[in-house]
Protein backbone atom coordinates (compact mmCIF):
# COMPACT_ATOMS: atom_id res chain seq x y z
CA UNK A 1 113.89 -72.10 59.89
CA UNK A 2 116.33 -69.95 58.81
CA UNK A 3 115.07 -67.00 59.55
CA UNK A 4 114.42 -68.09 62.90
CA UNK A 5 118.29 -68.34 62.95
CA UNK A 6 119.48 -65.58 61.84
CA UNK A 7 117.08 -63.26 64.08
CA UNK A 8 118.97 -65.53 67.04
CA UNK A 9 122.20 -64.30 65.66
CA UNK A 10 121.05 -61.21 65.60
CA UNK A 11 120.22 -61.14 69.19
CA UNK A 12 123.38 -62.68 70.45
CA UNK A 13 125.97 -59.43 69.77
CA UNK A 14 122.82 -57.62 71.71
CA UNK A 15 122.65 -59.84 74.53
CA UNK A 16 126.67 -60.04 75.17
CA UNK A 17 126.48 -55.80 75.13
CA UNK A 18 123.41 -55.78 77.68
CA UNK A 19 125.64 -57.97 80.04
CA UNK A 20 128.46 -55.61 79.54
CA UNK A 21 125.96 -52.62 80.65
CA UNK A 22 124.51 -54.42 83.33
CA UNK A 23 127.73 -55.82 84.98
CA UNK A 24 129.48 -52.36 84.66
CA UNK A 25 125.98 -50.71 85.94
CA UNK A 26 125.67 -52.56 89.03
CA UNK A 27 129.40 -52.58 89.78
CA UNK A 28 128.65 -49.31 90.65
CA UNK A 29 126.16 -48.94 92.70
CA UNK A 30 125.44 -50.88 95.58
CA UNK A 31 121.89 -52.55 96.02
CA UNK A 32 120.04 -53.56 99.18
CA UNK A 33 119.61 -57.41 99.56
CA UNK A 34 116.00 -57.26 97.77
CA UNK A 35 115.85 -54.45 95.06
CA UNK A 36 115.98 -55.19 91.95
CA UNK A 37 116.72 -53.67 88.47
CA UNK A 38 113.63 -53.17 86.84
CA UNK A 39 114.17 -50.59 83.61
CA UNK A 40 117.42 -49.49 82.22
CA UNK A 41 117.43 -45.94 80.41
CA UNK A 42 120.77 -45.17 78.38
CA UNK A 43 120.86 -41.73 77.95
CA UNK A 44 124.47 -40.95 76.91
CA UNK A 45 127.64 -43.04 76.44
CA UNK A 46 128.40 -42.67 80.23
CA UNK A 47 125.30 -42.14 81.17
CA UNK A 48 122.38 -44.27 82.35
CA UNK A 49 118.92 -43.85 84.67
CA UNK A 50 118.21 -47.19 86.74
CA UNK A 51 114.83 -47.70 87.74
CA UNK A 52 114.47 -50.76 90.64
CA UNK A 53 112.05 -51.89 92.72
CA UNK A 54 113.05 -49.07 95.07
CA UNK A 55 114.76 -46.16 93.47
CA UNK A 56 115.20 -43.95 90.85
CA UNK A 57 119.39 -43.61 89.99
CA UNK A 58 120.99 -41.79 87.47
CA UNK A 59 124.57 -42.81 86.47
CA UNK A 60 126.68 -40.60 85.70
CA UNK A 61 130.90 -41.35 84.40
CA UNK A 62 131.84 -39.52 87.48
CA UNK A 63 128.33 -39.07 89.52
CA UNK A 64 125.94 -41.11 91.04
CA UNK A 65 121.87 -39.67 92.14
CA UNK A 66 119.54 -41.93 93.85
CA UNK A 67 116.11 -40.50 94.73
CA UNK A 68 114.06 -43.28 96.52
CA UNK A 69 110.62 -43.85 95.76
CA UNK A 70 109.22 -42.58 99.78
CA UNK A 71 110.80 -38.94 97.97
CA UNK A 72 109.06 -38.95 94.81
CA UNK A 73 105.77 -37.33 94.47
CA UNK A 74 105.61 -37.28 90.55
CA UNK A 75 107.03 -36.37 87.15
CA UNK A 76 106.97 -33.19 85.58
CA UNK A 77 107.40 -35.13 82.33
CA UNK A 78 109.71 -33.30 79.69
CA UNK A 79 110.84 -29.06 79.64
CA UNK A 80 109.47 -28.72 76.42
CA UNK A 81 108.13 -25.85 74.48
CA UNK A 82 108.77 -24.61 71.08
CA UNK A 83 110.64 -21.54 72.39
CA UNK A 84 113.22 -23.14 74.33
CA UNK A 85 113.64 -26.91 72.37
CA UNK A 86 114.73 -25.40 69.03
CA UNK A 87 117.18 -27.47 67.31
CA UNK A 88 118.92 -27.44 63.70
CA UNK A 89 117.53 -30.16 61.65
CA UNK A 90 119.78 -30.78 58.25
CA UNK A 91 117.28 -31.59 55.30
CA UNK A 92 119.30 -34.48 53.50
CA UNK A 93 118.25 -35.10 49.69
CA UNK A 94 117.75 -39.15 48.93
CA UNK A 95 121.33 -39.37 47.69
CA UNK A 96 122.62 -37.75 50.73
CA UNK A 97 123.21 -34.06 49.85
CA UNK A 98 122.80 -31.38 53.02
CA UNK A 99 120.39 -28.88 51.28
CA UNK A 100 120.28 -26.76 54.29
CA UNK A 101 119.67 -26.64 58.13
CA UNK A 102 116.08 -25.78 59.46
CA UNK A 103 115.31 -24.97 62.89
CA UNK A 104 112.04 -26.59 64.53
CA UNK A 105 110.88 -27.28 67.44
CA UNK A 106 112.18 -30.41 69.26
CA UNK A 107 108.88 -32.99 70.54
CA UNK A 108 109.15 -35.25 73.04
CA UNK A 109 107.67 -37.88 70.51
CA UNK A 110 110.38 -37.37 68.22
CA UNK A 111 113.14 -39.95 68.48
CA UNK A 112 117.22 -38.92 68.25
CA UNK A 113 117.19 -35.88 70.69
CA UNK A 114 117.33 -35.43 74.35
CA UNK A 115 115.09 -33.49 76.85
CA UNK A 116 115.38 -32.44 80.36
CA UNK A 117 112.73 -34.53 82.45
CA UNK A 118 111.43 -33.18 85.65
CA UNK A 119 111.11 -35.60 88.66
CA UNK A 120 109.59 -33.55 91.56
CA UNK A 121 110.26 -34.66 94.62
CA UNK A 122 107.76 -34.47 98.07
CA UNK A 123 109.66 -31.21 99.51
CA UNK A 124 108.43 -29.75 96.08
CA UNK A 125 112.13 -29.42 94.88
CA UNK A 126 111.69 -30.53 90.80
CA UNK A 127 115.43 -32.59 89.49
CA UNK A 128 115.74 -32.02 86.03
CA UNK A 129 117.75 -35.57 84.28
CA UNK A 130 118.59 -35.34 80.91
CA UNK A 131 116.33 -38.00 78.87
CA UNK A 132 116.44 -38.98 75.56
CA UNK A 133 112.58 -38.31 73.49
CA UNK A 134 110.68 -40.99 71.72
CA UNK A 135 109.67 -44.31 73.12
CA UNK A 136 112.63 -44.54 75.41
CA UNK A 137 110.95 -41.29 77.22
CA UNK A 138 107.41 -42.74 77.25
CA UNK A 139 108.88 -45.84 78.87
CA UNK A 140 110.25 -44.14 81.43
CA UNK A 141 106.93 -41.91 81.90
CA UNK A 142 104.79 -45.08 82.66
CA UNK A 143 107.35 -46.47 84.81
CA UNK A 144 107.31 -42.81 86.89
CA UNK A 145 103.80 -43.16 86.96
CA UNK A 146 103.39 -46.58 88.57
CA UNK A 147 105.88 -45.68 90.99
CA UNK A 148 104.02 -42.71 92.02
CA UNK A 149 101.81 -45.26 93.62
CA UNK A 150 104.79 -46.56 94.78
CA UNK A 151 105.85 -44.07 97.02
CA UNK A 152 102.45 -42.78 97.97
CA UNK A 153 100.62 -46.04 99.27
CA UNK A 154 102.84 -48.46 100.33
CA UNK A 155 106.07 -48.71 102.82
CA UNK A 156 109.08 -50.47 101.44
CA UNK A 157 110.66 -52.52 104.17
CA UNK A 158 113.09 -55.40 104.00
CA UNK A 159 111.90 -58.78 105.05
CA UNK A 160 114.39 -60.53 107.18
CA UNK A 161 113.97 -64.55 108.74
């Protein structure tokens, strides 16, 4: 029982900073009467990609991008190769002692960095949006992926009585 507790304390500072997201998110940007928020992507501090039921959306501090799903054909998935996504990588000893920098390549798999992500669009212009690697990456990959369907077999229209 107790443990069940604490995990629900846990949660709660979560929860109150996910309202503070999503109330300064959609204060923002304006929504049509039925889209919805469906994934939110924090890249940066200032910096978020909204994925709704009918656009993709990247929030900037002092920008906002929508490409709607009609535009999207599909994603490039991440600029990545080892020439290019080099980064320095301190080697840290158990008690915390820099030994040195090492330069490797950066994978998409690997969690802590960020990688441009291509979105092509149907006039075969590709939008690069920074995105940061690991699982928050993949989510967003089978999210573009869906929505490739999306915008491919079926019209979004707003139903009005």
């Amino acid at each position: 029982m107790n443990r069940k507790l604490s995990k629900e304390r846990k949660a709660v500072p979560y929860l109150i900073k996910y309202q503070v997201w999503r109330e300064t998110i959609l204060s923002r940007i304006k929504l049509s009467t039925y889209e919805l928020p469906v994934l939110l992507t924090r890249v940066r501090e200032e910096e978020w990609i909204l994925n709704t039921t009918e656009h993709f959306i990247q929030i900037k501090k002092s920008s906002l991008e929508k490409i709607p799903y009609e535009q999207f054909r599909f994603h490039e998935g991440p600029l990545w190769d080892e020439e290019t996504a080099r980064r320095k990588i301190g080697i840290l000893r158990k008690t915390g002692i820099l030994l040195g920098l090492l330069e490797r390549p950066v994978h998409p798999k690997r969690k802590g960095h960020i990688l441009p992500f291509g979105i092509m669009l149907a006039d075969e212009e590709i939008k690069y949006w920074d995105m940061p690697t690991g699982d928050t990456m993949f989510a967003f990959w089978n999210v573009t992926k869906k929505c490739e369907l999306i915008g491919r077999k079926y019209q979004i229209e707003e139903y009005r009585n």
